[in-house]
Protein backbone atom coordinates (compact mmCIF):
# COMPACT_ATOMS: atom_id res chain seq x y z
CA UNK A 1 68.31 112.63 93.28
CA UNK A 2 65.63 112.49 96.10
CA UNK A 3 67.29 109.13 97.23
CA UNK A 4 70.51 110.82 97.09
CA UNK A 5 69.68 113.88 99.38
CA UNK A 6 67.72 111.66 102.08
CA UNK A 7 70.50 109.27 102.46
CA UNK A 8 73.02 112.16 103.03
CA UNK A 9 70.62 113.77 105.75
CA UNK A 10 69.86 110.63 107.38
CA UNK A 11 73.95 110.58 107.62
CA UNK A 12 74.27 113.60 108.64
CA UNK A 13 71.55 113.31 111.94
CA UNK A 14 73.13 109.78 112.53
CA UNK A 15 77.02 111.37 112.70
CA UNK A 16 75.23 114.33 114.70
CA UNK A 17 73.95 111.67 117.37
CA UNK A 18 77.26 109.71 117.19
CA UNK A 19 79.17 112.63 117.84
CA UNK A 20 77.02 113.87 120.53
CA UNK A 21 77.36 110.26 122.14
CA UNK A 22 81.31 110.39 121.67
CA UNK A 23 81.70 113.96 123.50
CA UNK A 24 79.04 112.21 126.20
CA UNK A 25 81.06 109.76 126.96
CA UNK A 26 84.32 111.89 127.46
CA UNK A 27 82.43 113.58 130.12
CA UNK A 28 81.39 110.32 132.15
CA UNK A 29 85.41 109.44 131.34
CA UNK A 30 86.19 112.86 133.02
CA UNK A 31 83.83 112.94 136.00
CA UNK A 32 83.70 109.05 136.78
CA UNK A 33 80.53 106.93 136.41
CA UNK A 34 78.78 109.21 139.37
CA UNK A 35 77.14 111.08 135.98
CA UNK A 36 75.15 107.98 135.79
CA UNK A 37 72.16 106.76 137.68
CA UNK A 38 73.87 103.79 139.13
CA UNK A 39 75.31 103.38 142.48
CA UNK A 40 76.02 100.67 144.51
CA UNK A 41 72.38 98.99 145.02
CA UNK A 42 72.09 99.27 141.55
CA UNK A 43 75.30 98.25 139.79
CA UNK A 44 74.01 97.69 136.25
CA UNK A 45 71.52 99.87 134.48
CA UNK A 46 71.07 101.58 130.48
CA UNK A 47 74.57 100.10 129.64
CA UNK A 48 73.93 96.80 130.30
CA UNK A 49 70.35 96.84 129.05
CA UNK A 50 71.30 97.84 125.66
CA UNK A 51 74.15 94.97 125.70
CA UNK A 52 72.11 92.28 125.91
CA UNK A 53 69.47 93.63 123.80
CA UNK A 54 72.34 94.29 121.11
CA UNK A 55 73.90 90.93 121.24
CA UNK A 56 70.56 89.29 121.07
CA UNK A 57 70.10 91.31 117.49
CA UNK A 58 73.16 89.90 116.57
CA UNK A 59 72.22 86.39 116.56
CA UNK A 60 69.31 86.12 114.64
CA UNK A 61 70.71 87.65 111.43
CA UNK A 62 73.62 85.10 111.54
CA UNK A 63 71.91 81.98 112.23
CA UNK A 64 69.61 82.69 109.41
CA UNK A 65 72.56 83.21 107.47
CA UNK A 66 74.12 79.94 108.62
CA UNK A 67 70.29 78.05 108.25
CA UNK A 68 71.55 78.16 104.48
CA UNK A 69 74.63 75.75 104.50
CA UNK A 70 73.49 74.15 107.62
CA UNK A 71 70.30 73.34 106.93
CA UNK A 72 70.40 73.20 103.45
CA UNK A 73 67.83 76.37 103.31
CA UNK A 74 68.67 77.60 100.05
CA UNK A 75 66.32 80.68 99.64
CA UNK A 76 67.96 82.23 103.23
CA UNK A 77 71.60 81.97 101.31
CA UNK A 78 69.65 85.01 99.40
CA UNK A 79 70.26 87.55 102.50
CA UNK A 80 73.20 86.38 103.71
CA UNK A 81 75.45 89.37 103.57
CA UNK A 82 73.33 91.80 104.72
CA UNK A 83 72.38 89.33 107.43
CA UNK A 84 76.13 88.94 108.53
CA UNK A 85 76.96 92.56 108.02
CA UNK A 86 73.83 93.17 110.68
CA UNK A 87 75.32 90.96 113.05
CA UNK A 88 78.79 92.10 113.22
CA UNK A 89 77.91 95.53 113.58
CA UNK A 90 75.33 94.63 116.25
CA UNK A 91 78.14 92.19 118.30
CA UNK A 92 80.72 95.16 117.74
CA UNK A 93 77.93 97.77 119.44
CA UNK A 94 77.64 95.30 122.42
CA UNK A 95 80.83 94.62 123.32
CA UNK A 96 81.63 98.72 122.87
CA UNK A 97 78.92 99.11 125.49
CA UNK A 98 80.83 96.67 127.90
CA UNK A 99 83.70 98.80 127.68
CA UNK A 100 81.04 102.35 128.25
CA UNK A 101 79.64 100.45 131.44
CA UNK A 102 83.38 99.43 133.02
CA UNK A 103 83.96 103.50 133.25
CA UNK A 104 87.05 103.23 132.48
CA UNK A 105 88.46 101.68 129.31
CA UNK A 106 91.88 100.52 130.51
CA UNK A 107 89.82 98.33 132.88
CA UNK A 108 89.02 95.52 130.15
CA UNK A 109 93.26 94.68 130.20
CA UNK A 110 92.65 93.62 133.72
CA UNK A 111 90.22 90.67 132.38
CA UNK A 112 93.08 89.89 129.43
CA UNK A 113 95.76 90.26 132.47
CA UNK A 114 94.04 88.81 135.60
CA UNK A 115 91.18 86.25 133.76
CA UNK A 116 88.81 84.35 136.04
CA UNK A 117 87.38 81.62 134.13
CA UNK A 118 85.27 80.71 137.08
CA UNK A 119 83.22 83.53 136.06
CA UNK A 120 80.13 83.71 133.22
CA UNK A 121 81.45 87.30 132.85
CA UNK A 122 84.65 85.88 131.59
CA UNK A 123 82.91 83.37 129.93
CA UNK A 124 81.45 86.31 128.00
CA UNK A 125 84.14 87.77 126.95
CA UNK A 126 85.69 84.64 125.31
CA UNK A 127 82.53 83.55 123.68
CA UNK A 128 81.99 87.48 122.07
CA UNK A 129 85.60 87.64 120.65
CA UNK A 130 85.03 84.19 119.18
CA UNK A 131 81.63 85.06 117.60
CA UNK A 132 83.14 88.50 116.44
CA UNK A 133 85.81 86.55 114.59
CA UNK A 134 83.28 84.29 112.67
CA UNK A 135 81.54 87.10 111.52
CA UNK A 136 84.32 88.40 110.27
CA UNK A 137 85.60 85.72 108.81
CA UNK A 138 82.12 85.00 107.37
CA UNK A 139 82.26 88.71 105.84
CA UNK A 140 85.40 87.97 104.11
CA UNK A 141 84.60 84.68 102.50
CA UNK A 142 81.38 86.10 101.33
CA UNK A 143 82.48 89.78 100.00
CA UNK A 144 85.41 88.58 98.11
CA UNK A 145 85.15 88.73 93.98
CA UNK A 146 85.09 84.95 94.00
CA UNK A 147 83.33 83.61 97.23
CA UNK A 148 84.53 80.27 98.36
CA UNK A 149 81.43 78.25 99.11
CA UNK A 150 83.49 75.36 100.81
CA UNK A 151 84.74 77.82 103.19
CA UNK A 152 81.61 79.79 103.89
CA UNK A 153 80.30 76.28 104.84
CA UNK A 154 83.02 75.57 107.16
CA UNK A 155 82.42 78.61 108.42
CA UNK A 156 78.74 78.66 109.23
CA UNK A 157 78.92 74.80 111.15
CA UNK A 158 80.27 77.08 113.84
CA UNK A 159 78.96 80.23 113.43
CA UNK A 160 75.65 78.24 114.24
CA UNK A 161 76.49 77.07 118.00
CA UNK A 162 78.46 79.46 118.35
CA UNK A 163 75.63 82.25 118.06
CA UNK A 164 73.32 80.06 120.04
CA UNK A 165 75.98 79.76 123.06
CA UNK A 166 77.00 83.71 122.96
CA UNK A 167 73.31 84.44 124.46
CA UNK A 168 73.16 81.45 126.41
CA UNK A 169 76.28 82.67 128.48
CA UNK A 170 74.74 86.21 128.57
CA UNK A 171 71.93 84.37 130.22
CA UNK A 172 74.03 82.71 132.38
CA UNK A 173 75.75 85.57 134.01
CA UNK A 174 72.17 87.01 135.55
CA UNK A 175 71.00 82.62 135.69
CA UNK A 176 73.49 81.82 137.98
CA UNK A 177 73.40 84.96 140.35
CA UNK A 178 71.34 83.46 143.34
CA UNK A 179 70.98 86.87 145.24
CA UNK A 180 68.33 87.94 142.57
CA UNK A 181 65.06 86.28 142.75
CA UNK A 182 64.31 87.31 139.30
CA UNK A 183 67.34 85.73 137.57
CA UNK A 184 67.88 82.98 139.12
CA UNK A 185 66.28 81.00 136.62
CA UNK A 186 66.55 77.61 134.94
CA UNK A 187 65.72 78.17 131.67
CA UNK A 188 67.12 81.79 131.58
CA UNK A 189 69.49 80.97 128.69
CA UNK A 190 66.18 79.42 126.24
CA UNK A 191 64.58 83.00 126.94
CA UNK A 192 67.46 84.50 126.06
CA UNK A 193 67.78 82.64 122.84
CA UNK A 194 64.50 82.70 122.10
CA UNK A 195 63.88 86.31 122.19
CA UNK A 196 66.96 86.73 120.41
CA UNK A 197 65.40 84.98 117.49
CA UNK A 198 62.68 86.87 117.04
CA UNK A 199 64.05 90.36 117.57
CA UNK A 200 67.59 89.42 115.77
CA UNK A 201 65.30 87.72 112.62
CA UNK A 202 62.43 91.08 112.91
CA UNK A 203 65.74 93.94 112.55
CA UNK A 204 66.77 91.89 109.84
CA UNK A 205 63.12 92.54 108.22
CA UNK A 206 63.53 95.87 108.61
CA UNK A 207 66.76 96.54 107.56
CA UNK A 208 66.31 94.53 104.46
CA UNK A 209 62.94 96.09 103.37
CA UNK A 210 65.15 99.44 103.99
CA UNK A 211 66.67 98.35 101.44
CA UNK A 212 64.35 97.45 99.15
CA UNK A 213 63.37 100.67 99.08
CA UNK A 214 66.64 102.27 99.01
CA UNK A 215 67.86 99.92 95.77
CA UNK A 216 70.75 99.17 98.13
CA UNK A 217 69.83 95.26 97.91
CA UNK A 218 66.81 93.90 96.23
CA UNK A 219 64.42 90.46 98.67
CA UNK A 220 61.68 89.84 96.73
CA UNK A 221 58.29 89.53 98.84
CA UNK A 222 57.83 86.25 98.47
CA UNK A 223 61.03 85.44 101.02
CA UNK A 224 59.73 88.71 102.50
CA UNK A 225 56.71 86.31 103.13
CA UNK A 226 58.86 82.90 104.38
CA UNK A 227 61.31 85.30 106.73
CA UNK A 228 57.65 86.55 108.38
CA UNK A 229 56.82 83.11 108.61
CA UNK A 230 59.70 82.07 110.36
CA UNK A 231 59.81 84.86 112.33
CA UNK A 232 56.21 84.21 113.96
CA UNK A 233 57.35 80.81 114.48
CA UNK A 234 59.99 82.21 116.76
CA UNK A 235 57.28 84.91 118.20
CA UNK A 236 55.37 82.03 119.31
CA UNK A 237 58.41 80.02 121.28
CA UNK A 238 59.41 82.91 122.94
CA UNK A 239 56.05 83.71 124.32
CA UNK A 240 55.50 79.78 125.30
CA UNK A 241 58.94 80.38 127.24
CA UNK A 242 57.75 83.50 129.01
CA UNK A 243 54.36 81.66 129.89
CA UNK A 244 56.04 78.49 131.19
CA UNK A 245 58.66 80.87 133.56
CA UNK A 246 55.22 83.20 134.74
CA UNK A 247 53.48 80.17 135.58
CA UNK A 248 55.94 79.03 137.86
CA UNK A 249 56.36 82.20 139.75
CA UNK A 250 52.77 82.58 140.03
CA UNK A 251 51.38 78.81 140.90
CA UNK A 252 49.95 78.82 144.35
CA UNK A 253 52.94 78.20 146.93
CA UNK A 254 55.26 79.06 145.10
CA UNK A 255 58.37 81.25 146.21
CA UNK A 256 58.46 83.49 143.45
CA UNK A 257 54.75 85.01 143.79
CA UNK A 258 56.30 88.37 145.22
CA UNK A 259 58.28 89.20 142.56
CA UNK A 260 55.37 88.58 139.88
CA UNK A 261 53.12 90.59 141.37
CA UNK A 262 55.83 92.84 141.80
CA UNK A 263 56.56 92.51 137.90
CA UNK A 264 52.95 93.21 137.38
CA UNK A 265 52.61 96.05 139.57
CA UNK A 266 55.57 97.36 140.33
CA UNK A 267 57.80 100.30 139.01
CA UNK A 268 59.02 98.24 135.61
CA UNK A 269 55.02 97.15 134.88
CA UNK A 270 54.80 99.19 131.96
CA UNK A 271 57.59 97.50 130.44
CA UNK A 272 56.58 94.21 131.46
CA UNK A 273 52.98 95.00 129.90
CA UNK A 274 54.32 96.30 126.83
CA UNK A 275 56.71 92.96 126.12
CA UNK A 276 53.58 90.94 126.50
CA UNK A 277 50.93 92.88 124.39
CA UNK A 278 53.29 94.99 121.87
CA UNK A 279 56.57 92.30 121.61
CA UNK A 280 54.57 89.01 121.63
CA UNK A 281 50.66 89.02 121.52
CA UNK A 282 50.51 91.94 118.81
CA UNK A 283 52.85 90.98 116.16
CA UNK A 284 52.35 87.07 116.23
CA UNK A 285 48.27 88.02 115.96
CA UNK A 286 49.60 89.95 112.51
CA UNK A 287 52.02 87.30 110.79
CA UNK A 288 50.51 84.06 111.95
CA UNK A 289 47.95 85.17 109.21
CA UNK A 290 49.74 84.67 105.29
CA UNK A 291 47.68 87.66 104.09
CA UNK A 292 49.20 89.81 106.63
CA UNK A 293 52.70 88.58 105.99
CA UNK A 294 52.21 89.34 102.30
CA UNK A 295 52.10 92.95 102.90
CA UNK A 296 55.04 95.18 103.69
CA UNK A 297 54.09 97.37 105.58
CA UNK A 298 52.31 94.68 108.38
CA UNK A 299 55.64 92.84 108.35
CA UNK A 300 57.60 95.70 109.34
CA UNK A 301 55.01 96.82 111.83
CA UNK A 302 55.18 94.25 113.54
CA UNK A 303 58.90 93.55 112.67
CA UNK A 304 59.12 97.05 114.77
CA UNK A 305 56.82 96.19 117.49
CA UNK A 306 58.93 93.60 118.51
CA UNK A 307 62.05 94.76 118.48
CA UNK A 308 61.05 97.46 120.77
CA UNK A 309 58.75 94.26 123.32
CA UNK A 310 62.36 92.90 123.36
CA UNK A 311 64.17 95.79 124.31
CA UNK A 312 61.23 96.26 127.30
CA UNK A 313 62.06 92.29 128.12
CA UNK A 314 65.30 93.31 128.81
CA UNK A 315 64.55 96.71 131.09
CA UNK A 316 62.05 95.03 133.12
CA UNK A 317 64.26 91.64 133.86
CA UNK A 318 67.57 93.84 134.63
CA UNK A 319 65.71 96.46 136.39
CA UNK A 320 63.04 94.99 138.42
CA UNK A 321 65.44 92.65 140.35
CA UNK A 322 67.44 95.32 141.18
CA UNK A 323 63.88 96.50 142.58
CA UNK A 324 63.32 93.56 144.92
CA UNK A 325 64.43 92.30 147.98
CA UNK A 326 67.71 90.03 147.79
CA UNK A 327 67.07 86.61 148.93
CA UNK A 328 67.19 85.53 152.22
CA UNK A 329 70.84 85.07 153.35
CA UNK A 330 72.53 88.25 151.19
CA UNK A 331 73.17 91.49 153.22
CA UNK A 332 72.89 93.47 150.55
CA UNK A 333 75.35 96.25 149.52
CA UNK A 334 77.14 99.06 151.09
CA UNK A 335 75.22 102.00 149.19
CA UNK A 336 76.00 104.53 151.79
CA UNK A 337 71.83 104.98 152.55
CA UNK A 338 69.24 102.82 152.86
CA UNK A 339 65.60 103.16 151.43
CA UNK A 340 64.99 105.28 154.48
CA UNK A 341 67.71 107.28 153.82
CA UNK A 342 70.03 106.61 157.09
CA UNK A 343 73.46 105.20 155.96
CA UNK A 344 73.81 101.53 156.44
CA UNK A 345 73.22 97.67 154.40
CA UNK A 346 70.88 98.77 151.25
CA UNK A 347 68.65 95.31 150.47
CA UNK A 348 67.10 97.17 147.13
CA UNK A 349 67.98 100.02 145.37
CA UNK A 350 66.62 103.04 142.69
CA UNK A 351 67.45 103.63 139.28
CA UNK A 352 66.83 105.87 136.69
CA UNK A 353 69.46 106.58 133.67
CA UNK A 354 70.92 110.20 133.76
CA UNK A 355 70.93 112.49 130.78
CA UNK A 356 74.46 111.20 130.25
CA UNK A 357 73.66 107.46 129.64
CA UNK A 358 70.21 108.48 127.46
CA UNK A 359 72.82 110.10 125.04
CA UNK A 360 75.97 107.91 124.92
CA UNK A 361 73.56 104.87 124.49
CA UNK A 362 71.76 107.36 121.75
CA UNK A 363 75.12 107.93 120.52
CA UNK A 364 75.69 103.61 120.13
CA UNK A 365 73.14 103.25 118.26
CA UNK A 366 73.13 106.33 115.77
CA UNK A 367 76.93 104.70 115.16
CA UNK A 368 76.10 101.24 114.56
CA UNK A 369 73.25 102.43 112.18
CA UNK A 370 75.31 104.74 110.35
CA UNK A 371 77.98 102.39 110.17
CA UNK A 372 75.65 99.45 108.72
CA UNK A 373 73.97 102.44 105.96
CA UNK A 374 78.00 103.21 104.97
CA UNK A 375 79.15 99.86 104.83
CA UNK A 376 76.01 98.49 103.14
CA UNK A 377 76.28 101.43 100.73
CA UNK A 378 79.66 100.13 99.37
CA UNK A 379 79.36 95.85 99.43
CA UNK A 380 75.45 96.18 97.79
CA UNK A 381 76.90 99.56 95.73
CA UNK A 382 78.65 97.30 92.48
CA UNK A 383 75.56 94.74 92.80
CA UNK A 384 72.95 97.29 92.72
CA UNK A 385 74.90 98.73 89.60
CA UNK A 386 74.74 95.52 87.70
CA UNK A 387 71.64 95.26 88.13
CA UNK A 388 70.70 98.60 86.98
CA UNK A 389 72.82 98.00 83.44
């Protein structure tokens, strides 16, 4: 009875926020995208932030799906459909967030009807649609009352490179944008993956010791343990990535030094402090120990922390270029002011998300959750059953 009445008020705050996020957005449909905090120095902001951070959660749950046929890793085949279910619901929420940022809806038919493949942006678009549709068709293959194995097989060969390629474009479209010293980056795309690894494979902790202790779907601790395992594993090449990309900026001569201390310093500091200490240093210091990965309640502590390190990786990398200078050779944009408030060529810009943005991005992920407790409710419902009687 107690499970019954919290899942129905955790439903009910998470349709509360949704709804509150679907009225928001009305408004910013109504009064234009002036509501938000962006203008034309700053283009992107909260929108885009959340997308990548949403399609980077999508790829770890379905590549350790995939790991099972793949890679022959039996034990992962275990959490498979909650795994999948995680990442279509997260790939859904990012490309929903695409269409929030373009302020007006009707303005993804002039991709479909005026398509410029010479741009990572379209690239994007392809490579989403294609990875939605392999989740989907994963879903079906694996919820039906007899699941073909052959197919799910099939299926996984390319939901593997294709989840791996679906960040690495994201990565490309900041990568190959030359006007922003802090993008403009050759190994942009292994970041991208890499920290979509770790916080893709530490929500898929959470959610399944959620529900563990919900009866929803039963993981014993033991591949509790092996996930943790893995997922320090990951912890550890995204931090090596992030060392490797600060040393460059910061070694003596180099062109970049600016912008690091500017990273270190600077406006989106806190973020960038809190990515190394709470996203990376913190949580690998917990799991690389088997004792620690053995209990729960570490795992999803640190399953938590870095989710939340990679959501600050994203802030401070969108945000702080939009902070520094362009490089040499770009004018800048047409903002209407400058920093010194006469109107004129803006070379940096200011951002901070409105009350509007806060609560439509609120609104995303209150949806997305609900939608995963619903749906997860009614595939794990029958199993949970049977293994009750």
């Amino acid at each position: 009875m107690k499970k019954d009445t919290s899942f129905r008020v955790v439903v009910g705050v998470l349709a509360f926020l949704s709804v509150a996020g679907v009225a928001a957005w009305i408004f910013q449909l109504m009064q234009g995208l002036e509501v938000t905090g962006m203008n034309n120095g700053v283009s992107w902001g909260l929108y885009i932030t959340t997308f990548m951070f949403f399609v980077g959660l999508s790829a770890g749950g379905l590549i350790v799906a995939s790991s099972a046929s793949v890679f022959g890793v039996k034990k992962y085949k275990r959490v498979a459909k909650p795994a999948v279910l995680l990442s279509t619901i997260c790939i859904i929420a990012a490309a929903v967030l695409v269409v929030i940022d373009l302020g007006n809806a009707g303005r993804i038919f002039n991709l479909l009807l005026h398509p410029n493949f010479s741009s990572p942006l379209m690239w994007d678009v392809v490579v989403i649609s294609s990875y939605l549709i392999i989740n989907l068709l994963y879903l079906w293959f694996m919820t039906r009352k007899n699941p073909d194995d052959a197919k799910i097989a099939v299926v996984s060969r390319f939901a593997l490179p294709v989840a791996i390629l679906v960040h690495s474009v994201t990565a490309w479209i900041f990568g190959l944008q030359i006007a922003k010293v802090g993008w403009f980056s050759a190994v942009m795309a292994p970041l991208f993956v890499a920290s979509a690894l770790d916080s893709g494979l530490a929500l898929l902790l959470i959610v399944l010791v959620m529900l563990n202790a919900t009866g929803a779907f039963k993981t014993g601790k033991e591949l509790i343990g092996s996930l943790a395992g893995l997922l320090a594993t990951c912890i550890a090449i995204d931090g090596f990535l992030v060392f490797c990309e600060l040393l460059t900026m910061g070694y003596p001569g180099g062109h970049e030094a600016e912008y690091l201390a500017l990273l270190m310093t600077g406006p989106t500091a806190p973020f960038f402090w809190g990515e190394l200490i709470l996203g990376i240093a913190v949580p690998f210091l917990i799991l690389v120990f088997r004792k620690c990965r053995e209990k729960t309640a570490l795992v999803v502590l640190a399953s938590t922390l870095v989710v939340l390190g990679v959501f600050f990786k994203r802030v401070w990398l969108l945000c702080t270029a939009f902070v520094a200078l362009n490089v040499p050779g770009a004018p800048g944009v047409m903002s209407g002011n400058n920093m010194l408030g006469d109107p004129g060529w803006s070379l940096m810009g200011a951002y901070v998300p409105t009350a509007v943005e806060v609560v439509i991005v609120v609104g995303v992920i209150a949806l997305s959750a609900l939608a995963y407790m619903l749906l997860a409710h009614k595939v794990f419902g029958e199993q949970s059953a049977m293994q009750e009687a």
